[in-house]
PDB file of N, CA and C in Angstrom:
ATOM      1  N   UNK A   1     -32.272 -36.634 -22.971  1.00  0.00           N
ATOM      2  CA  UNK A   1     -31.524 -35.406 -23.041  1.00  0.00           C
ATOM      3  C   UNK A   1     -30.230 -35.599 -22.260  1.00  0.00           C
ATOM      4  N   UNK A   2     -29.052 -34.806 -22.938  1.00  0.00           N
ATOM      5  CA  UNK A   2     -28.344 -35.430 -22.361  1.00  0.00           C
ATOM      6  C   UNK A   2     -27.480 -34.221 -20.998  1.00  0.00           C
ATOM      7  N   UNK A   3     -26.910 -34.582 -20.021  1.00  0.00           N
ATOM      8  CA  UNK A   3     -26.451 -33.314 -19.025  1.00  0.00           C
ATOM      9  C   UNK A   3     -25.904 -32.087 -19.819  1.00  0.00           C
ATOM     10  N   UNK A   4     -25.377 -32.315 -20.436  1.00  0.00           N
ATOM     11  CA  UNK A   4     -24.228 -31.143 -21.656  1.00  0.00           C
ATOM     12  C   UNK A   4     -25.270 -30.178 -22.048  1.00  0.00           C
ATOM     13  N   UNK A   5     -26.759 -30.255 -21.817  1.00  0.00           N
ATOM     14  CA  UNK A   5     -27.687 -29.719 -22.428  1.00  0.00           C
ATOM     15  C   UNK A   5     -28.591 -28.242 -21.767  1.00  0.00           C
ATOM     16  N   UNK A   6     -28.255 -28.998 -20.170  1.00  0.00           N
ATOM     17  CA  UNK A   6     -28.863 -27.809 -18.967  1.00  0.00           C
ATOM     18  C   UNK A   6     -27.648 -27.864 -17.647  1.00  0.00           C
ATOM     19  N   UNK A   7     -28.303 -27.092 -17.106  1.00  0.00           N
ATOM     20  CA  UNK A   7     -27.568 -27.024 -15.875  1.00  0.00           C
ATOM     21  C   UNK A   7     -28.819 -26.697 -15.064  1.00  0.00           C
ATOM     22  N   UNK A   8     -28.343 -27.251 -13.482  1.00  0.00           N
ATOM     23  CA  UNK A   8     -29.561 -26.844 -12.561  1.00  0.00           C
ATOM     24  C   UNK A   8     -29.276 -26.042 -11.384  1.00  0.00           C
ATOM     25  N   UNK A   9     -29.767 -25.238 -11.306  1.00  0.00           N
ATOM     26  CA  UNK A   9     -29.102 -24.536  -9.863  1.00  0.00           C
ATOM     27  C   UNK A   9     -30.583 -24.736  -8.934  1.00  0.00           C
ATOM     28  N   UNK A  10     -29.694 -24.673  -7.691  1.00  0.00           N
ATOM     29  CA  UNK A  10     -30.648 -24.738  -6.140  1.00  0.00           C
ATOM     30  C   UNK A  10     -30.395 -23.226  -5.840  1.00  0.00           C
ATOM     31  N   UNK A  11     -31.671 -22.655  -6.235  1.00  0.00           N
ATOM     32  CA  UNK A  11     -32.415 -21.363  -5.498  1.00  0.00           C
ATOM     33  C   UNK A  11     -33.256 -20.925  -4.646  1.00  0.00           C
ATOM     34  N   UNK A  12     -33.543 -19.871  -4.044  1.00  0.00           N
ATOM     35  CA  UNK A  12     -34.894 -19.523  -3.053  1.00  0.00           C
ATOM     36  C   UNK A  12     -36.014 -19.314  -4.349  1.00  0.00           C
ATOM     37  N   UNK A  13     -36.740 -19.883  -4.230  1.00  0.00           N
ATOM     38  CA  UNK A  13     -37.800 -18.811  -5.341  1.00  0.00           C
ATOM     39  C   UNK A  13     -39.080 -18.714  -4.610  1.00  0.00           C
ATOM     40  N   UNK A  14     -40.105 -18.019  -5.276  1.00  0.00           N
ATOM     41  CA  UNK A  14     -41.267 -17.087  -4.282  1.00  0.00           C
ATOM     42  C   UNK A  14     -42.475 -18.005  -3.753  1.00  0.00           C
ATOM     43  N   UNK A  15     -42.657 -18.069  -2.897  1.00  0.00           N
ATOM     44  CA  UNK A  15     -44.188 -18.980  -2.919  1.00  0.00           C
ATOM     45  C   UNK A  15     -44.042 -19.981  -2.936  1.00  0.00           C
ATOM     46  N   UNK A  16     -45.321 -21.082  -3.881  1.00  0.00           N
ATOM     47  CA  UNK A  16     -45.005 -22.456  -3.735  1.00  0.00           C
ATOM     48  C   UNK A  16     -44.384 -22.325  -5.125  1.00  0.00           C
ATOM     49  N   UNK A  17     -44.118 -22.067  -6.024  1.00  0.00           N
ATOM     50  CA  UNK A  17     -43.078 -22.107  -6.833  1.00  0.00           C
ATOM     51  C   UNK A  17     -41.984 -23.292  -6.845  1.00  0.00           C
ATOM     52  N   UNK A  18     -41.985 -23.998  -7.059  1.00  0.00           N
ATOM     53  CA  UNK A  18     -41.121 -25.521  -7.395  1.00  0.00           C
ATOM     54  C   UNK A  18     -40.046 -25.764  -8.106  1.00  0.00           C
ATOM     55  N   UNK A  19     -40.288 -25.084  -9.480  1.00  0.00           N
ATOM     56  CA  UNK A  19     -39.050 -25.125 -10.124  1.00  0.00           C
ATOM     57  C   UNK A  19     -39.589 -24.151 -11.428  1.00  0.00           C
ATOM     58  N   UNK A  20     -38.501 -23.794 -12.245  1.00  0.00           N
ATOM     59  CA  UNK A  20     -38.623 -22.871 -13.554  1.00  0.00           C
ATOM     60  C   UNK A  20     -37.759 -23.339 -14.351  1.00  0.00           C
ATOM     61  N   UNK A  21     -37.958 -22.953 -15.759  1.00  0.00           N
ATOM     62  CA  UNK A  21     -36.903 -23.217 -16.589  1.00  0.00           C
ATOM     63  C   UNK A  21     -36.642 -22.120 -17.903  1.00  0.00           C
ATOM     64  N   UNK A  22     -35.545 -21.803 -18.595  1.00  0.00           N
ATOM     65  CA  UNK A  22     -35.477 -20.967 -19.178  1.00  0.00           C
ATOM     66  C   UNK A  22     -34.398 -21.472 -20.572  1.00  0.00           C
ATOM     67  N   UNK A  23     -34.092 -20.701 -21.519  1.00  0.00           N
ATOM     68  CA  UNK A  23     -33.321 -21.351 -22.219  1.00  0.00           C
ATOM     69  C   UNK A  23     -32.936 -20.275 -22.981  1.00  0.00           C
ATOM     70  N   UNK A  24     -31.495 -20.434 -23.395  1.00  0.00           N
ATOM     71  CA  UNK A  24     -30.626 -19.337 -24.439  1.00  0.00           C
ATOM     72  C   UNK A  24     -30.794 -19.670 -25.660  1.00  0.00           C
ATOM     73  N   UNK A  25     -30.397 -18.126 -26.506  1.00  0.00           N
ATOM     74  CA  UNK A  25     -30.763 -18.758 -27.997  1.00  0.00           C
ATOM     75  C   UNK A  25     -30.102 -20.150 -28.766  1.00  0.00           C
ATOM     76  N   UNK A  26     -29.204 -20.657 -27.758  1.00  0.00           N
ATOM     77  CA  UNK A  26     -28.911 -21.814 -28.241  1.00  0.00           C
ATOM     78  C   UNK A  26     -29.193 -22.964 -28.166  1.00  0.00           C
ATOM     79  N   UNK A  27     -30.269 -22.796 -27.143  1.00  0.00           N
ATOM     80  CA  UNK A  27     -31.722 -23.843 -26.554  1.00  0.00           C
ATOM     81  C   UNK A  27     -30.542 -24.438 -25.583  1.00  0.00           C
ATOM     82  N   UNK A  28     -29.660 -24.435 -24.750  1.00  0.00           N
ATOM     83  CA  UNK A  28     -29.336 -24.438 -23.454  1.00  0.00           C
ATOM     84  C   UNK A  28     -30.108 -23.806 -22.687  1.00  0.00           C
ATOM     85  N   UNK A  29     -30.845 -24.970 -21.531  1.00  0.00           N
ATOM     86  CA  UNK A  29     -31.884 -24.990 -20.547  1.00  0.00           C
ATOM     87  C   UNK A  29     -30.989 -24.596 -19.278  1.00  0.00           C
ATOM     88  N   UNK A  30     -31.167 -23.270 -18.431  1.00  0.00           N
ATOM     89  CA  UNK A  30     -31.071 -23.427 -17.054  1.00  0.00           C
ATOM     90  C   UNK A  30     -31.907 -24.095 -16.244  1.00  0.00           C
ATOM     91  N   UNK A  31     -31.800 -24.774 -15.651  1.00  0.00           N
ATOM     92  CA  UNK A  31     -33.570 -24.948 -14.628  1.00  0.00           C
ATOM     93  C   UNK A  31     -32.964 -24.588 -12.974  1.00  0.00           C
ATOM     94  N   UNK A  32     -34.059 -23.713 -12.824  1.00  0.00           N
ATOM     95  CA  UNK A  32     -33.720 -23.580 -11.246  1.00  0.00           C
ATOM     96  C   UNK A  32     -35.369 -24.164 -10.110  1.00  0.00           C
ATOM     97  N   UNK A  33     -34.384 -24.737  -9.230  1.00  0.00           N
ATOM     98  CA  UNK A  33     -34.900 -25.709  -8.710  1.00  0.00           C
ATOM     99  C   UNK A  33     -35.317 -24.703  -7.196  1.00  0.00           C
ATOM    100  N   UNK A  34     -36.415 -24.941  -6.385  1.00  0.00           N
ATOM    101  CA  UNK A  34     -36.714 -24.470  -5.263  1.00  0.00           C
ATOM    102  C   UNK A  34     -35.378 -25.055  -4.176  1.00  0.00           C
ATOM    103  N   UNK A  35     -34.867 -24.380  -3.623  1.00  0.00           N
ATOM    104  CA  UNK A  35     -33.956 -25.101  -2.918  1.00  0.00           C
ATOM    105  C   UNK A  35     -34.893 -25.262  -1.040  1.00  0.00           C
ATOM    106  N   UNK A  36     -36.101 -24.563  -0.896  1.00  0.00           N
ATOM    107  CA  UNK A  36     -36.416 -25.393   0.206  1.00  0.00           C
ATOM    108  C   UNK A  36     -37.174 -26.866  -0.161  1.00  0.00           C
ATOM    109  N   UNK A  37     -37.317 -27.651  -1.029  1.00  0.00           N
ATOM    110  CA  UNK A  37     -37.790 -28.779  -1.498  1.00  0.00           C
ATOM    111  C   UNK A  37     -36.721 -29.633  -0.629  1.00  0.00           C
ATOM    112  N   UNK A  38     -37.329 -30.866  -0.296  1.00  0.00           N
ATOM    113  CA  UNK A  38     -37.069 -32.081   0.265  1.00  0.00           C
ATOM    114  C   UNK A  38     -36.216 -32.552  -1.414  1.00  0.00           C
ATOM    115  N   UNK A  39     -35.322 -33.765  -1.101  1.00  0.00           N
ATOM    116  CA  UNK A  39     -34.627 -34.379  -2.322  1.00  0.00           C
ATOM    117  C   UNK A  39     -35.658 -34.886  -3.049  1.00  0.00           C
ATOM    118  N   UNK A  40     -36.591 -35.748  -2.675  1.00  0.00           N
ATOM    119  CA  UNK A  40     -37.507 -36.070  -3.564  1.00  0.00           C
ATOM    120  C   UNK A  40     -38.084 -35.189  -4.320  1.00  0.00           C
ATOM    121  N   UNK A  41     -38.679 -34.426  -3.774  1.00  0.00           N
ATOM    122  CA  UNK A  41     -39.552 -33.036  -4.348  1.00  0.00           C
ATOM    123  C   UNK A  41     -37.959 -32.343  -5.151  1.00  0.00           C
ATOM    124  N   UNK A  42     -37.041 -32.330  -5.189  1.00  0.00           N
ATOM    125  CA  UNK A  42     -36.428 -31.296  -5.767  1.00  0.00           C
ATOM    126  C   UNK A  42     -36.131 -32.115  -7.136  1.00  0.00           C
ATOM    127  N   UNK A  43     -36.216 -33.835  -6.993  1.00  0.00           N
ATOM    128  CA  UNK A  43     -36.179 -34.647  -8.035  1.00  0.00           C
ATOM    129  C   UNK A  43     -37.243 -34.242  -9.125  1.00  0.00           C
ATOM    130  N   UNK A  44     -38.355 -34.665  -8.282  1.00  0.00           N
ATOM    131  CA  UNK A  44     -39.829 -34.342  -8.894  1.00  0.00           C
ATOM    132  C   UNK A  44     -39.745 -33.156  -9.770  1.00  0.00           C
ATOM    133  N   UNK A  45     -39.650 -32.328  -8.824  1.00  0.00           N
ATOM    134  CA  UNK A  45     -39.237 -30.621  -9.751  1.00  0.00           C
ATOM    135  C   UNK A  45     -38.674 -30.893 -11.025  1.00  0.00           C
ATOM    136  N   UNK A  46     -37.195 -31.549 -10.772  1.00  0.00           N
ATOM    137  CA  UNK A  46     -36.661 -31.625 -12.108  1.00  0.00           C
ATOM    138  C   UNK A  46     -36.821 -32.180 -13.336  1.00  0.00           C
ATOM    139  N   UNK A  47     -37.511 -33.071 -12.852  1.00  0.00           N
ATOM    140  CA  UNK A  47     -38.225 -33.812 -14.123  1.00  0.00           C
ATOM    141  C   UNK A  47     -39.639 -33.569 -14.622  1.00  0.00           C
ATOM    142  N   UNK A  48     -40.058 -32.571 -13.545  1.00  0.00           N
ATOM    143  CA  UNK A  48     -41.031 -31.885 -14.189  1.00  0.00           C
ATOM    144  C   UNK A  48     -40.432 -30.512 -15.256  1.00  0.00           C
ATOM    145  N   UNK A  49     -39.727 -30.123 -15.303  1.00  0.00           N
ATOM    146  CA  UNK A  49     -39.186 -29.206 -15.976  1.00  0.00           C
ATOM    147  C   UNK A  49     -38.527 -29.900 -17.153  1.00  0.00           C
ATOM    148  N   UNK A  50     -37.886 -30.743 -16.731  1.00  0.00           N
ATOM    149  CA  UNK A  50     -36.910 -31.529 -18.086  1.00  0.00           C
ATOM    150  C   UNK A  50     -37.926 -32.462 -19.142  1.00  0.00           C
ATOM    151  N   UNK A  51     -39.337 -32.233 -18.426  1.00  0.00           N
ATOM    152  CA  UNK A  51     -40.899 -32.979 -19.537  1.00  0.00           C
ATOM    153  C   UNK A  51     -40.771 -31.118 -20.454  1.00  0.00           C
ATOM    154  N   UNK A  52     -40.562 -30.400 -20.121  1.00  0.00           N
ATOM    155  CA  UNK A  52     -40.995 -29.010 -20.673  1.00  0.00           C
ATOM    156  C   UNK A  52     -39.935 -28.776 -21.840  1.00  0.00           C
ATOM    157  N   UNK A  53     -39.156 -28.942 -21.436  1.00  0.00           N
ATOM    158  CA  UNK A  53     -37.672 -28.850 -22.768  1.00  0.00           C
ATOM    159  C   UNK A  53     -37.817 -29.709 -23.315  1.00  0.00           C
ATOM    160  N   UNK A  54     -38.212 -31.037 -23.171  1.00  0.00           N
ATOM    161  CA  UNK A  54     -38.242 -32.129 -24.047  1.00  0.00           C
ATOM    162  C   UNK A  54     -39.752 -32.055 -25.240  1.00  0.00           C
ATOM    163  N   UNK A  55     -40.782 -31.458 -24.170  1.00  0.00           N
ATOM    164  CA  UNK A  55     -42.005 -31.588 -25.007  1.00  0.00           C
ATOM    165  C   UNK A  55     -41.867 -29.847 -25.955  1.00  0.00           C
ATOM    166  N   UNK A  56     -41.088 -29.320 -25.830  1.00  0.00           N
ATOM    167  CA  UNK A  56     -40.881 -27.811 -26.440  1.00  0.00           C
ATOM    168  C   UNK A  56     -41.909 -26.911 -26.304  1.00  0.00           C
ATOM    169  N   UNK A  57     -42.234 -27.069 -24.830  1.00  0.00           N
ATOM    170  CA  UNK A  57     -43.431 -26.300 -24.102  1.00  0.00           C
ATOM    171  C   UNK A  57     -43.143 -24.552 -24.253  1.00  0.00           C
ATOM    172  N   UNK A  58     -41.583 -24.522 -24.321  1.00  0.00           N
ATOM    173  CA  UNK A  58     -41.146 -22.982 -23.810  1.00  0.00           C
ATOM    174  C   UNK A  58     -41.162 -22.748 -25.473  1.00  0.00           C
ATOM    175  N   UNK A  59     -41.350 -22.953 -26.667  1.00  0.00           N
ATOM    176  CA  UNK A  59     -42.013 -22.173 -28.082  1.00  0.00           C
ATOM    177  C   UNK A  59     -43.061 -22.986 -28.769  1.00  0.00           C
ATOM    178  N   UNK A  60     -44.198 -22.919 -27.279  1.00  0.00           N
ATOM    179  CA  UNK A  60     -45.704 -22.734 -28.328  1.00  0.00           C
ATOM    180  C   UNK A  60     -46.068 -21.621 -27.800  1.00  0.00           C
ATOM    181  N   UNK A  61     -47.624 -21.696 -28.636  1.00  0.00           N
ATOM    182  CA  UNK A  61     -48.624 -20.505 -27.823  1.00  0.00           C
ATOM    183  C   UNK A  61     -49.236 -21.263 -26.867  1.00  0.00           C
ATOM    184  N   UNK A  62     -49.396 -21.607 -26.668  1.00  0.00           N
ATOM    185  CA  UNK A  62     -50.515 -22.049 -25.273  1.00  0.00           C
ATOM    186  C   UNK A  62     -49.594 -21.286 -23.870  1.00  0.00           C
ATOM    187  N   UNK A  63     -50.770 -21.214 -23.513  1.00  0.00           N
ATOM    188  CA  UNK A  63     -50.051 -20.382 -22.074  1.00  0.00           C
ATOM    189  C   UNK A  63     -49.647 -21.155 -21.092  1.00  0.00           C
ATOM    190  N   UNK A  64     -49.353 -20.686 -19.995  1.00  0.00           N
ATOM    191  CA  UNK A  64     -48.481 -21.299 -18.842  1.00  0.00           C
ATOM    192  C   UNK A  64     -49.780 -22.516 -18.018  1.00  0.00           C
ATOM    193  N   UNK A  65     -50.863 -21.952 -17.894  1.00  0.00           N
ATOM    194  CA  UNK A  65     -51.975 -22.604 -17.236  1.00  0.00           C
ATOM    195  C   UNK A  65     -52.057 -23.759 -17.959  1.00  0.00           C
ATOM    196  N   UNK A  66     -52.138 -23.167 -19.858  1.00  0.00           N
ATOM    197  CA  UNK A  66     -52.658 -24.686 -20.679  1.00  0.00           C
ATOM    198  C   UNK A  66     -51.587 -25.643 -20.203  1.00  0.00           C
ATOM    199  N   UNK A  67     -50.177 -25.767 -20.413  1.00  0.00           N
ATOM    200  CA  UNK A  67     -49.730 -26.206 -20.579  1.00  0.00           C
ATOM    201  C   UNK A  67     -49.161 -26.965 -18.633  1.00  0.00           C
ATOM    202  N   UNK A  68     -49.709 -26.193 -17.567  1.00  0.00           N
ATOM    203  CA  UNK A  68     -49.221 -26.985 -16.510  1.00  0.00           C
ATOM    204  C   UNK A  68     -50.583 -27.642 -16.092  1.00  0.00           C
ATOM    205  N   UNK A  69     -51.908 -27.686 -17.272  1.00  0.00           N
ATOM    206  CA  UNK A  69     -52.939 -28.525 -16.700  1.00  0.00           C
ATOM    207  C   UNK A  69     -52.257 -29.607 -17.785  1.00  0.00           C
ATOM    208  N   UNK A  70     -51.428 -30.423 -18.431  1.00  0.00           N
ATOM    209  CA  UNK A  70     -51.767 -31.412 -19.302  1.00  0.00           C
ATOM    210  C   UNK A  70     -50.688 -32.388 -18.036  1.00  0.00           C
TER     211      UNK A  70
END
């Protein structure tokens, strides 16, 4: 995927919460990243999110659980 595709912002988000991702009807991905994460962990984060846009996790049905046990 290429950068032109998302953008990432460093946010507070709630809990252990790690990272999220979202996308416009033009399938431009925001991903927002936990900004208290260490660099590694904020790496980790991101490429855990950028497996989700790539595998087109955000239009199936399976729910949030199915899809963060695989």
């Amino acid at each position: 995927m290429d950068d032109d595709e998302y953008r990432v912002y460093m946010v507070p988000l709630p809990g252990d919460v790690r990272g999220a991702i979202r996308e416009d009807c033009e399938g431009f991905a925001s991903i927002y990243i936990n900004d208290w994460l260490s660099p590694a962990a904020r790496r980790k984060a991101l490429d855990h999110e950028l497996r989700h846009k790539l595998r087109d996790d955000l239009y199936n049905e399976r729910t949030i659980e199915e899809v963060e046990a695989e």
